[in-house]
N, C-alpha and C. Protein backbone atom coordinates (compact mmCIF):
# COMPACT_ATOMS: atom_id res chain seq x y z
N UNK A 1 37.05 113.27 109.46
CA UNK A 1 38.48 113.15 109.38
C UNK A 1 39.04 114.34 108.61
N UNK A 2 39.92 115.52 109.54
CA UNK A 2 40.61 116.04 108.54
C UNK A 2 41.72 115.31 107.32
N UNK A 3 42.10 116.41 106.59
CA UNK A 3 43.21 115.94 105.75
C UNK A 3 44.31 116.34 106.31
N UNK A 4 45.53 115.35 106.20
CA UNK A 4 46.69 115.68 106.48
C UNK A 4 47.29 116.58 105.24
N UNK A 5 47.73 117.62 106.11
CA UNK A 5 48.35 118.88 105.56
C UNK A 5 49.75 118.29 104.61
N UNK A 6 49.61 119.06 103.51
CA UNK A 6 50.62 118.87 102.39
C UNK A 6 52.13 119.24 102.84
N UNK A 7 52.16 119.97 104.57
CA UNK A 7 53.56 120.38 104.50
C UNK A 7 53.82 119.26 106.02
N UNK A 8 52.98 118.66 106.34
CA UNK A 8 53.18 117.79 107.47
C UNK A 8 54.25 116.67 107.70
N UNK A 9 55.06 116.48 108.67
CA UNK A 9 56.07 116.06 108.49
C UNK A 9 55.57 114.18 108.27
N UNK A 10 54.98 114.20 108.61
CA UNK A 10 54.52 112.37 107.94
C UNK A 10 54.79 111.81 106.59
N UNK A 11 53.89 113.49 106.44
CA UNK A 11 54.21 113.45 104.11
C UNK A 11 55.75 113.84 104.03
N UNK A 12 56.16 114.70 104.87
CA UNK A 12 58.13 114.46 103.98
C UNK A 12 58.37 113.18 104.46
N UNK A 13 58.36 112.66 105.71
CA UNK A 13 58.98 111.44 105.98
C UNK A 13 58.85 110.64 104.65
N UNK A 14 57.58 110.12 104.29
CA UNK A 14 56.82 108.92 103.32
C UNK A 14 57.34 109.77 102.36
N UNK A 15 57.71 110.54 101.38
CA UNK A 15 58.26 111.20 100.56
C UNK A 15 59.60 111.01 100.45
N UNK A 16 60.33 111.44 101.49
CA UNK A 16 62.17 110.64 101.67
C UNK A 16 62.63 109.36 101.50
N UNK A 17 61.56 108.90 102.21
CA UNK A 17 61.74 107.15 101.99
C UNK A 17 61.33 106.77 100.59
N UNK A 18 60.22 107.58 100.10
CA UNK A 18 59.73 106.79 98.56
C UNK A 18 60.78 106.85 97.78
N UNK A 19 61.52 108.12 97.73
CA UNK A 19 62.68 109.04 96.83
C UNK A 19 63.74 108.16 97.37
N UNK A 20 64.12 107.86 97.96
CA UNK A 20 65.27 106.25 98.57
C UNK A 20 65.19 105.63 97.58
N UNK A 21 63.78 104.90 98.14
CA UNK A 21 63.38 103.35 97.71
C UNK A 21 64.00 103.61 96.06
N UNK A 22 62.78 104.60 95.34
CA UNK A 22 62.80 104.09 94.06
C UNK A 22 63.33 105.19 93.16
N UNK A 23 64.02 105.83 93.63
CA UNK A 23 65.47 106.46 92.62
C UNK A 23 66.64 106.38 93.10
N UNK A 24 67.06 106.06 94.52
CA UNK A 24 68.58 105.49 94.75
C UNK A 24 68.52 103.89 94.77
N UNK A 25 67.44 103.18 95.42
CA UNK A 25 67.53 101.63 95.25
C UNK A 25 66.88 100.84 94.28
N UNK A 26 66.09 101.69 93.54
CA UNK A 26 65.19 100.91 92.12
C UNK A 26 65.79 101.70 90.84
N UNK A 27 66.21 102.41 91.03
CA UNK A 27 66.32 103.54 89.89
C UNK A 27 65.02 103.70 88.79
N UNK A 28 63.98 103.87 89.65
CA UNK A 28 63.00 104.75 89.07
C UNK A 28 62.62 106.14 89.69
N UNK A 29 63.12 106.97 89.07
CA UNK A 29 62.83 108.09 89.47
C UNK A 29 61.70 109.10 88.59
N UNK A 30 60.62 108.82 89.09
CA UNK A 30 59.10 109.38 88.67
C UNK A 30 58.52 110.70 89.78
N UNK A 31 58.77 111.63 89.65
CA UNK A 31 58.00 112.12 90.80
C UNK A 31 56.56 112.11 91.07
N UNK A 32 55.83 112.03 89.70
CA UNK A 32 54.41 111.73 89.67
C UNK A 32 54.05 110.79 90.67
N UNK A 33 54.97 109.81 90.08
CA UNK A 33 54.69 108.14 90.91
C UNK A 33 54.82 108.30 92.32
N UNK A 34 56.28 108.79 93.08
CA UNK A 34 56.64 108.74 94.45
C UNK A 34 55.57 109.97 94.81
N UNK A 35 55.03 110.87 94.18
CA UNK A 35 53.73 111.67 95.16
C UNK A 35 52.81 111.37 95.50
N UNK A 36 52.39 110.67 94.12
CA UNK A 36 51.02 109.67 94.14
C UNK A 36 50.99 108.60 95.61
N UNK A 37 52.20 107.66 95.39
CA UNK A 37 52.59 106.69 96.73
C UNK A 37 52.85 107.41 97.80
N UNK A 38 52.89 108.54 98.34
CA UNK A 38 52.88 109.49 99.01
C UNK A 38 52.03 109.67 100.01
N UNK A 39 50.84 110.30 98.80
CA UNK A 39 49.58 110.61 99.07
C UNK A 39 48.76 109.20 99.91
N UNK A 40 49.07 108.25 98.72
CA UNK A 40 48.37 106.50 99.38
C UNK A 40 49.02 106.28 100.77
N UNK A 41 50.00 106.94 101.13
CA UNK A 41 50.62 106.42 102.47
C UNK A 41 50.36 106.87 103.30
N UNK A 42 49.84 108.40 103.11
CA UNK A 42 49.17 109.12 104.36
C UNK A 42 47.77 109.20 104.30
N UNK A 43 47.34 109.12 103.32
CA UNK A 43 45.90 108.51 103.26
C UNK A 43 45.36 107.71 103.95
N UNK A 44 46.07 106.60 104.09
CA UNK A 44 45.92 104.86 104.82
C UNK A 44 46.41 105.34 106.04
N UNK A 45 46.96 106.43 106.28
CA UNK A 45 47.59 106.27 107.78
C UNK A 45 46.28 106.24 108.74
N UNK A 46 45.19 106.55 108.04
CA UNK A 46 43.95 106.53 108.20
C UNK A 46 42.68 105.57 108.35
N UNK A 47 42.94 104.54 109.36
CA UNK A 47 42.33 103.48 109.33
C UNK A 47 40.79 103.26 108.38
N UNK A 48 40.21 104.01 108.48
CA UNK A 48 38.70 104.43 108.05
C UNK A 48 39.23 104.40 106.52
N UNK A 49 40.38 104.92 106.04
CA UNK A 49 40.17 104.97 104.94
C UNK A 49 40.40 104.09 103.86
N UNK A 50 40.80 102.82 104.57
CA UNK A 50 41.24 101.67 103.95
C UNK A 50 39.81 100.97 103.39
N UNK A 51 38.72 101.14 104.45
CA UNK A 51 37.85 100.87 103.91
C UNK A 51 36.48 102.00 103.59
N UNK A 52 37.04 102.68 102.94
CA UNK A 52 36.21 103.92 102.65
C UNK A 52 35.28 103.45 101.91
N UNK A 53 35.54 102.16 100.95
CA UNK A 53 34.08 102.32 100.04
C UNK A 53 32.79 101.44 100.78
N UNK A 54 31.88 102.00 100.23
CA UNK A 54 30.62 101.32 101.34
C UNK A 54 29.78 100.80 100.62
N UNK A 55 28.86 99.46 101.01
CA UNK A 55 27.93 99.71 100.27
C UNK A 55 26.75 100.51 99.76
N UNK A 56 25.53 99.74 99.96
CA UNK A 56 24.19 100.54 99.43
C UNK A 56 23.77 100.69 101.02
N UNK A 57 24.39 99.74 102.37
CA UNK A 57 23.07 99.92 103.44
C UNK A 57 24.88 100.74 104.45
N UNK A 58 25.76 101.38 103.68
CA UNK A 58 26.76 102.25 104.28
C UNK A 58 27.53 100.96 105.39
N UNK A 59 28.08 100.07 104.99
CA UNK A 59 28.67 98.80 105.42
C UNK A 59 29.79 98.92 104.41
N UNK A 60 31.23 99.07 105.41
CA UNK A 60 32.56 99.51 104.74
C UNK A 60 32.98 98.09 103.53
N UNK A 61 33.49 97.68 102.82
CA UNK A 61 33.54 96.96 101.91
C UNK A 61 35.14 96.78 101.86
N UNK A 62 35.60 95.23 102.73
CA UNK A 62 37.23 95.64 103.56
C UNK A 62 37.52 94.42 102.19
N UNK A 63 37.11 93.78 101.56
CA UNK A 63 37.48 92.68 100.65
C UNK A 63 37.23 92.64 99.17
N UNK A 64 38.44 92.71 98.26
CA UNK A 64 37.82 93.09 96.68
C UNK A 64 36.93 92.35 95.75
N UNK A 65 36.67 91.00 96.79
CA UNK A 65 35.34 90.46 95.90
C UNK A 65 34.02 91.23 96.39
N UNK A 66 33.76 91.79 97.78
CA UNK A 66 32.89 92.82 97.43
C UNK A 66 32.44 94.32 96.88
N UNK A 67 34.07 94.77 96.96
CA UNK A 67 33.83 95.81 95.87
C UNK A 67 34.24 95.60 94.09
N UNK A 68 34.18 94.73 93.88
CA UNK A 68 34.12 94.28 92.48
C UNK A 68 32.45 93.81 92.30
N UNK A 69 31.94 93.82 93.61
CA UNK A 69 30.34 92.97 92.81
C UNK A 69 29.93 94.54 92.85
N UNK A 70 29.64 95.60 93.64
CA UNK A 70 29.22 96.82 93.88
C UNK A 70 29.39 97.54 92.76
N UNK A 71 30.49 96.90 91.64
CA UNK A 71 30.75 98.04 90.49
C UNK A 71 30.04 96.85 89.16
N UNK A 72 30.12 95.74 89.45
CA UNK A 72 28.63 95.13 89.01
C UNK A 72 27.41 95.05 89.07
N UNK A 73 26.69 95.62 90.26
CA UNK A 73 25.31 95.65 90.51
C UNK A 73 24.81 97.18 90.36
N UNK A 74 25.75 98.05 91.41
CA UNK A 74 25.09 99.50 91.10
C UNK A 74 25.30 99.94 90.23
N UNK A 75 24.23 100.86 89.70
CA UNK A 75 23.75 101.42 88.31
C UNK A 75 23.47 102.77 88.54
N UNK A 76 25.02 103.28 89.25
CA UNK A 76 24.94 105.03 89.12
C UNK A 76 24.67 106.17 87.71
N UNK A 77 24.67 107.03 88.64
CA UNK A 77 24.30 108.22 87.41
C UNK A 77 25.31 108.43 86.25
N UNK A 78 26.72 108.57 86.31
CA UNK A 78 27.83 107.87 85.90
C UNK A 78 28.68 106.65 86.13
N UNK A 79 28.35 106.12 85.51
CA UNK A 79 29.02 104.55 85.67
C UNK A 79 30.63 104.63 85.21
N UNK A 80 31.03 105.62 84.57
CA UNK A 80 32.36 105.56 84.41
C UNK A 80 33.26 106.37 85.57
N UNK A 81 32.94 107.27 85.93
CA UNK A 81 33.45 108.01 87.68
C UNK A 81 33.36 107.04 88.57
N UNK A 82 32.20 105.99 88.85
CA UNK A 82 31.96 105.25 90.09
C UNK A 82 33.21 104.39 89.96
N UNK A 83 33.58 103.62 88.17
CA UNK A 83 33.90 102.56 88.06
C UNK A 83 35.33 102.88 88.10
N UNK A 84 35.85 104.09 87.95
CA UNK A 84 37.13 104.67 88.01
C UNK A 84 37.78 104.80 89.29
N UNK A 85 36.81 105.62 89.94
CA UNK A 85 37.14 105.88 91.65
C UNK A 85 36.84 104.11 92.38
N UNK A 86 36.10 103.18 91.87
CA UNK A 86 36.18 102.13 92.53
C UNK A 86 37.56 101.23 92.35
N UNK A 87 37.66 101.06 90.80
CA UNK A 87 38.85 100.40 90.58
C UNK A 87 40.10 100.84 90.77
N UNK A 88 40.50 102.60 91.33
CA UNK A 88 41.44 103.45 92.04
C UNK A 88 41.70 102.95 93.37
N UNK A 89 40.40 102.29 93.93
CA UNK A 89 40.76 102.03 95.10
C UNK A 89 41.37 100.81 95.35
N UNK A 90 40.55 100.05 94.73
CA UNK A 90 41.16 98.40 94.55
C UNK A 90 42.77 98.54 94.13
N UNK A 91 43.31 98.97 93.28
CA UNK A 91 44.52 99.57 92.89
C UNK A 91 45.28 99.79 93.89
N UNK A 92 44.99 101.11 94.73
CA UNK A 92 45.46 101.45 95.86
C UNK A 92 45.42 100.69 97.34
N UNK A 93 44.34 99.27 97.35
CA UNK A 93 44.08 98.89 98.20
C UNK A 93 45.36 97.41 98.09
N UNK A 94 45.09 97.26 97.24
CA UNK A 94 45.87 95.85 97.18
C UNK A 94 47.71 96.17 96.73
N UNK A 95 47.75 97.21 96.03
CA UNK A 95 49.03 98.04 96.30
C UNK A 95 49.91 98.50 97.61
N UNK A 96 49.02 98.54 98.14
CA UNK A 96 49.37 99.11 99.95
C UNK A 96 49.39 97.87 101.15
N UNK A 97 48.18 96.60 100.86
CA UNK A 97 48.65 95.51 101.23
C UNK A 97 49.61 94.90 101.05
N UNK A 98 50.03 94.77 99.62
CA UNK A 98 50.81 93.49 99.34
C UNK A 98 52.33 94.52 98.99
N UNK A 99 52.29 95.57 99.11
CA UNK A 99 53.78 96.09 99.71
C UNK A 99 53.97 96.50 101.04
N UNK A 100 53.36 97.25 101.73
CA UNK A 100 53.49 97.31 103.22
C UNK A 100 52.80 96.72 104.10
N UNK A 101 52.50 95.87 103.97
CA UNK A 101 51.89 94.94 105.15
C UNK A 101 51.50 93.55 104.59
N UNK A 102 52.28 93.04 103.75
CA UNK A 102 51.81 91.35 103.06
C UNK A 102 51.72 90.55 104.25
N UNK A 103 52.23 90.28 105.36
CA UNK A 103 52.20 89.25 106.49
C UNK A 103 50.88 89.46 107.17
N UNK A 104 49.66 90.94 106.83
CA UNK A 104 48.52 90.27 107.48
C UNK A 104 47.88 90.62 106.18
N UNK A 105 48.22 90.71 105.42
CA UNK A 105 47.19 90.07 103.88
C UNK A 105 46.66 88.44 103.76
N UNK A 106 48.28 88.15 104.27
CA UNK A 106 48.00 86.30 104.35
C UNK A 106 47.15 85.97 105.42
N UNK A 107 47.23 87.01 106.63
CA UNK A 107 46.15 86.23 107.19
C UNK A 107 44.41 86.53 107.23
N UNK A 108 44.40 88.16 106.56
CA UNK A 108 42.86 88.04 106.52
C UNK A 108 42.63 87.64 105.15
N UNK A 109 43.58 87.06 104.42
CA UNK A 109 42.39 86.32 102.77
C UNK A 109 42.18 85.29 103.67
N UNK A 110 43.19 84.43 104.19
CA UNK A 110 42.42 83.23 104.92
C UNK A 110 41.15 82.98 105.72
N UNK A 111 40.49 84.58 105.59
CA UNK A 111 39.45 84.37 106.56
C UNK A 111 38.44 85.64 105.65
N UNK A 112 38.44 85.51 104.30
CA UNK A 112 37.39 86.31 103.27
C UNK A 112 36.90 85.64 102.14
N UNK A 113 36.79 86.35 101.61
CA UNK A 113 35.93 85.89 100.44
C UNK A 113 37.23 86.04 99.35
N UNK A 114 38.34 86.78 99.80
CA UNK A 114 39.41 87.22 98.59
C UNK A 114 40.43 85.94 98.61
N UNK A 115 40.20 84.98 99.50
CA UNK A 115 41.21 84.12 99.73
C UNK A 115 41.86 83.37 98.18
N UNK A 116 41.01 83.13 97.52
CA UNK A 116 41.35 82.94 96.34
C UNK A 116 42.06 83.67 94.97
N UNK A 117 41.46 85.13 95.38
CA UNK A 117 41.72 86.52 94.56
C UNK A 117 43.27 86.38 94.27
N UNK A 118 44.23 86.75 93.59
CA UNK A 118 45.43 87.54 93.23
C UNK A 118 45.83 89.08 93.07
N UNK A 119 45.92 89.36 94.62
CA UNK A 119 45.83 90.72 94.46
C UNK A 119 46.68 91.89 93.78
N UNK A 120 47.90 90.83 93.34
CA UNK A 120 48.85 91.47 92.21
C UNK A 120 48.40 91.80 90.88
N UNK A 121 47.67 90.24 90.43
CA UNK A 121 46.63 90.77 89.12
C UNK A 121 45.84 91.09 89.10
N UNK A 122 44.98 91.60 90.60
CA UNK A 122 43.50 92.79 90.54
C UNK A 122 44.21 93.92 90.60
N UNK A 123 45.08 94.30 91.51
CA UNK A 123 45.67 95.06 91.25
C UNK A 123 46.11 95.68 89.99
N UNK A 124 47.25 95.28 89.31
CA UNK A 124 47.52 95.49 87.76
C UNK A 124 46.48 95.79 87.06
N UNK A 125 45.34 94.94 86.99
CA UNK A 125 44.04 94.94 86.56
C UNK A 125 43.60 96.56 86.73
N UNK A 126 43.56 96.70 88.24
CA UNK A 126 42.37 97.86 88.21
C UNK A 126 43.01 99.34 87.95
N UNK A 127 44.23 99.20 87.93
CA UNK A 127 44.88 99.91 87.63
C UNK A 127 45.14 100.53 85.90
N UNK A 128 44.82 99.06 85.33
CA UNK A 128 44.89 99.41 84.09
C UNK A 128 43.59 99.80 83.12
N UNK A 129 42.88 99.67 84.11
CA UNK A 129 41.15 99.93 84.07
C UNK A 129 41.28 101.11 84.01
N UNK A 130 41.80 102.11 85.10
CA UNK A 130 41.58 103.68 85.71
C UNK A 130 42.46 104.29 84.42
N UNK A 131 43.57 103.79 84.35
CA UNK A 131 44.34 104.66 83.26
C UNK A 131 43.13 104.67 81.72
N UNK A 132 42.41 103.17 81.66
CA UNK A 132 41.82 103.62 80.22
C UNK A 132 40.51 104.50 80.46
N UNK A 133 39.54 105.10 82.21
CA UNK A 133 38.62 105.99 82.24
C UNK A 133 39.22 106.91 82.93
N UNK A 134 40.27 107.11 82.76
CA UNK A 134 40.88 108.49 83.22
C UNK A 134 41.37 109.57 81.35
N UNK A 135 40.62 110.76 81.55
CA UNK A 135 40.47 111.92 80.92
C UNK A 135 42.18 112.05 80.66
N UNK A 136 42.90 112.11 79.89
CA UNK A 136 44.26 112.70 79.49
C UNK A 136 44.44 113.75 79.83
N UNK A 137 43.44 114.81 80.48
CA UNK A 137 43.99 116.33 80.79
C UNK A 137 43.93 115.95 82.59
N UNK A 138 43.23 114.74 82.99
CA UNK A 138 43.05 114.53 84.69
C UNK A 138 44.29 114.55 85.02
N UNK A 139 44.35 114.87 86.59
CA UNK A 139 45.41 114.68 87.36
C UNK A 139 45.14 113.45 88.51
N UNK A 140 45.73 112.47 88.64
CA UNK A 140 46.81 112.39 88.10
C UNK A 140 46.54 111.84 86.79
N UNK A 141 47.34 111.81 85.78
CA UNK A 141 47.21 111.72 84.96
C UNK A 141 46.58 109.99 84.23
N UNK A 142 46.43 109.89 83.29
CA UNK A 142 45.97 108.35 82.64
C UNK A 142 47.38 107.65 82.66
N UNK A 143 48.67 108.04 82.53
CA UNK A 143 50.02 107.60 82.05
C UNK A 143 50.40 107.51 83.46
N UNK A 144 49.74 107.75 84.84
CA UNK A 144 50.59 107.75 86.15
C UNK A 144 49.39 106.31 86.02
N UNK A 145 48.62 105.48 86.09
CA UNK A 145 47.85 104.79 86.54
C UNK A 145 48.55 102.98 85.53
N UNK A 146 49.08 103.81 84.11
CA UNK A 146 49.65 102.28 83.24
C UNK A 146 50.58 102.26 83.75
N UNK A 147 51.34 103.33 84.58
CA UNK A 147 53.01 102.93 85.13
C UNK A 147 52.56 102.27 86.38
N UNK A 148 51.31 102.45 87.22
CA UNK A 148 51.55 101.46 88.19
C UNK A 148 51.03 100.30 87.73
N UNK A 149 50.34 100.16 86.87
CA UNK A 149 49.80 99.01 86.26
C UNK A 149 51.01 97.77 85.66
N UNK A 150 51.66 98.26 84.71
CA UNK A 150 53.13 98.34 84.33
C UNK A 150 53.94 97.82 85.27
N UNK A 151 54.39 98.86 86.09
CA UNK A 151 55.42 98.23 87.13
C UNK A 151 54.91 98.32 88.38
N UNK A 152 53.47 97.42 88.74
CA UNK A 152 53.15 96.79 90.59
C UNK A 152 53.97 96.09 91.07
N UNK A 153 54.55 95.11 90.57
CA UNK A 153 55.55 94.29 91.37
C UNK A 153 57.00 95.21 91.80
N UNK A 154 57.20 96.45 90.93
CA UNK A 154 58.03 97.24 91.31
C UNK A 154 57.93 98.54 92.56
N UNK A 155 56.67 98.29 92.52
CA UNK A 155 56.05 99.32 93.52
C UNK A 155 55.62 98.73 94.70
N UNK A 156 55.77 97.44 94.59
CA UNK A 156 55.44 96.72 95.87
C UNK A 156 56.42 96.25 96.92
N UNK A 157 57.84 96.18 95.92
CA UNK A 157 58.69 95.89 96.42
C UNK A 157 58.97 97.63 96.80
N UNK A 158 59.27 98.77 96.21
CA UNK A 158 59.57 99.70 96.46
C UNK A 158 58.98 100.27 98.07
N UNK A 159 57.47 99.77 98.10
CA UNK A 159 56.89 99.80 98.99
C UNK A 159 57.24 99.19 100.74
N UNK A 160 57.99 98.11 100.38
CA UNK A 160 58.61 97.20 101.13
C UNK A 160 59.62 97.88 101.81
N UNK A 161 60.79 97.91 100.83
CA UNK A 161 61.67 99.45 101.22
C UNK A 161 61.50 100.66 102.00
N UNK A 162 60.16 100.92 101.88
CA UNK A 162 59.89 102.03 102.66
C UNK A 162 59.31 102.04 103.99
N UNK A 163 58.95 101.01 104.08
CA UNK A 163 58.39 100.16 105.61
C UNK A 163 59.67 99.89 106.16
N UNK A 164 60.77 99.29 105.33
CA UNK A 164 61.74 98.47 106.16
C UNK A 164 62.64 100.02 106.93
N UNK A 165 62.50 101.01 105.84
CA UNK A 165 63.69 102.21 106.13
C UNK A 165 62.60 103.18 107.63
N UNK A 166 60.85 103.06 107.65
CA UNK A 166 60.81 103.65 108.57
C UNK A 166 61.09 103.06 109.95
N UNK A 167 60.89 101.64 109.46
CA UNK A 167 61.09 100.84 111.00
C UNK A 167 61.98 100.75 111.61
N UNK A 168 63.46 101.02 110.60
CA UNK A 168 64.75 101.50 110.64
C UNK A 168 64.80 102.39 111.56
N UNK A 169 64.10 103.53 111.29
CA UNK A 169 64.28 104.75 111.24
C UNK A 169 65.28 105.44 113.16
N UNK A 170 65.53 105.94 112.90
CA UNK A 170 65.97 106.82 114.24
C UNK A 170 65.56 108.01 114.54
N UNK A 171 64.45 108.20 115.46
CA UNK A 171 63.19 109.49 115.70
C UNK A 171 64.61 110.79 115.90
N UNK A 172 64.59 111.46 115.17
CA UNK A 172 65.22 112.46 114.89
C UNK A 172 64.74 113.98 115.95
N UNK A 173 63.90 113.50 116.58
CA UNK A 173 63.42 114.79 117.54
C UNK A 173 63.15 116.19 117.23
N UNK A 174 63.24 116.16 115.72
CA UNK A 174 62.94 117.70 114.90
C UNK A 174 61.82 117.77 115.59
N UNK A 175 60.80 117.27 115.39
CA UNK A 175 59.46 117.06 115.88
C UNK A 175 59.04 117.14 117.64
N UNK A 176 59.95 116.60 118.02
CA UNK A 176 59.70 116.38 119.67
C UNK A 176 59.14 115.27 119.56
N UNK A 177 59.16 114.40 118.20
CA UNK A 177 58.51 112.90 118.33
C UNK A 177 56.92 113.08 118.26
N UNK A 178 56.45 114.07 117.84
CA UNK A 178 54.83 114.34 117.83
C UNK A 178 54.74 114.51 116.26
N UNK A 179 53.81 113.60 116.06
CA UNK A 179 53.21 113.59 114.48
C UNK A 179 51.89 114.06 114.38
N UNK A 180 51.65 114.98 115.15
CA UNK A 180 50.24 115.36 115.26
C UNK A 180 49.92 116.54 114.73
N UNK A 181 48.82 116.18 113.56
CA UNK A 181 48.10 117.89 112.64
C UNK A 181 46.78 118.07 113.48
C-alpha cells in the first residue's frame, strides 16, 4: 500500500471538514489535533489498515480484546514502543469507530469478543497510556495524546460532524470527481 500524498485532495477535504467541525462548531481549535484526525482519516481510508496489527501466526487482530491480550503475552525487545504503537492503535481504532461509523460498531461487538468492552473508556484509556510512553521531544507530541484522552467524547462527536458534512458534501468537480494517487 502506498501512502497517500500529504498534498492529496482527500487530506484537504478531511482537513476542511475537521477545521469546520472543531473550530467553527466545537470551538476547539488545535491544529496538532485536526492533523493528527487527519492523518487517522486517510489512513483508515485504507481498509487493511484498520486492522494492521497482527498477531504472532500474521492473523489481522479486528477486536480490542485481542489486541489488548497481544500486549499481554508478547515479550518484545522493547516493550514500551510495542505497548505505545499498540495502545495508539486501540486509541485510533475505537476513536474512528465510535465517531464515524458507530451504527456498525453496534453491530460487529454483537458478534466479538468486544461486545462487552467500552470503547469510549479503552479508548480514553489507551490514549492516556501513549501520552505517559510517549518521549516529550516525540511527534506527535505526549500533550497531543492527553488532549485526545481528555476530550474523546469531543472528538467523537467532532468526528460525527465530519462524516455528516462529507455526506453532505456537493462533488465540486475540481477533481473531475477522481480521488485517485
Amino acid at each position: 500500500m502506498l501512502p497517500i500524498r500529504r498534498d492529496h485532495p482527500l487530506r484537504r477535504l478531511f482537513r476542511g471538514l475537521l477545521d469546520d467541525a472543531f473550530c467553527t462548531q466545537i470551538g476547539i481549535c488545535d491544529a496538532e489535533l485536526t492533523d493528527y484526525l487527519a492523518d487517522l482519516l486517510v489512513t483508515f481510508t485504507h481498509v487493511d489498515q484498520l486492522d494492521a496489527l497482527r498477531n504472532m501466526t500474521d492473523r489481522p487482530l479486528s477486536q480490542i480484546v485481542a489486541m489488548l491480550s497481544v500486549v499481554c503475552d508478547d515479550k518484545p525487545k522493547d516493550e514500551t514502543e510495542r505497548d505505545r504503537l499498540m495502545y495508539r492503535h486501540i486509541g485510533d481504532y475505537t476513536l474512528f469507530w465510535t465517531g464515524v461509523y458507530p451504527e456498525h460498531l453496534r453491530l460487529v461487538r454483537r458478534r466479538s469478543t468486544d461486545v462487552l468492552l467500552d470503547y469510549v473508556t479503552q479508548g480514553k484509556q489507551s490514549y492516556a497510556i501513549v501520552s505517559d510512553l510517549t518521549d516529550n521531544a516525540a511527534a506527535p507530541s505526549p500533550a497531543l495524546f492527553r488532549h485526545l484522552s481528555e476530550d474523546f467524547e469531543c472528538c467523537i462527536y467532532g468526528l460525527g460532524l465530519v462524516r455528516r458534512g462529507w455526506e453532505d458534501a456537493e462533488p465540486s468537480g475540481e477533481s473531475d470527481g477522481k480521488l485517485i494517487y
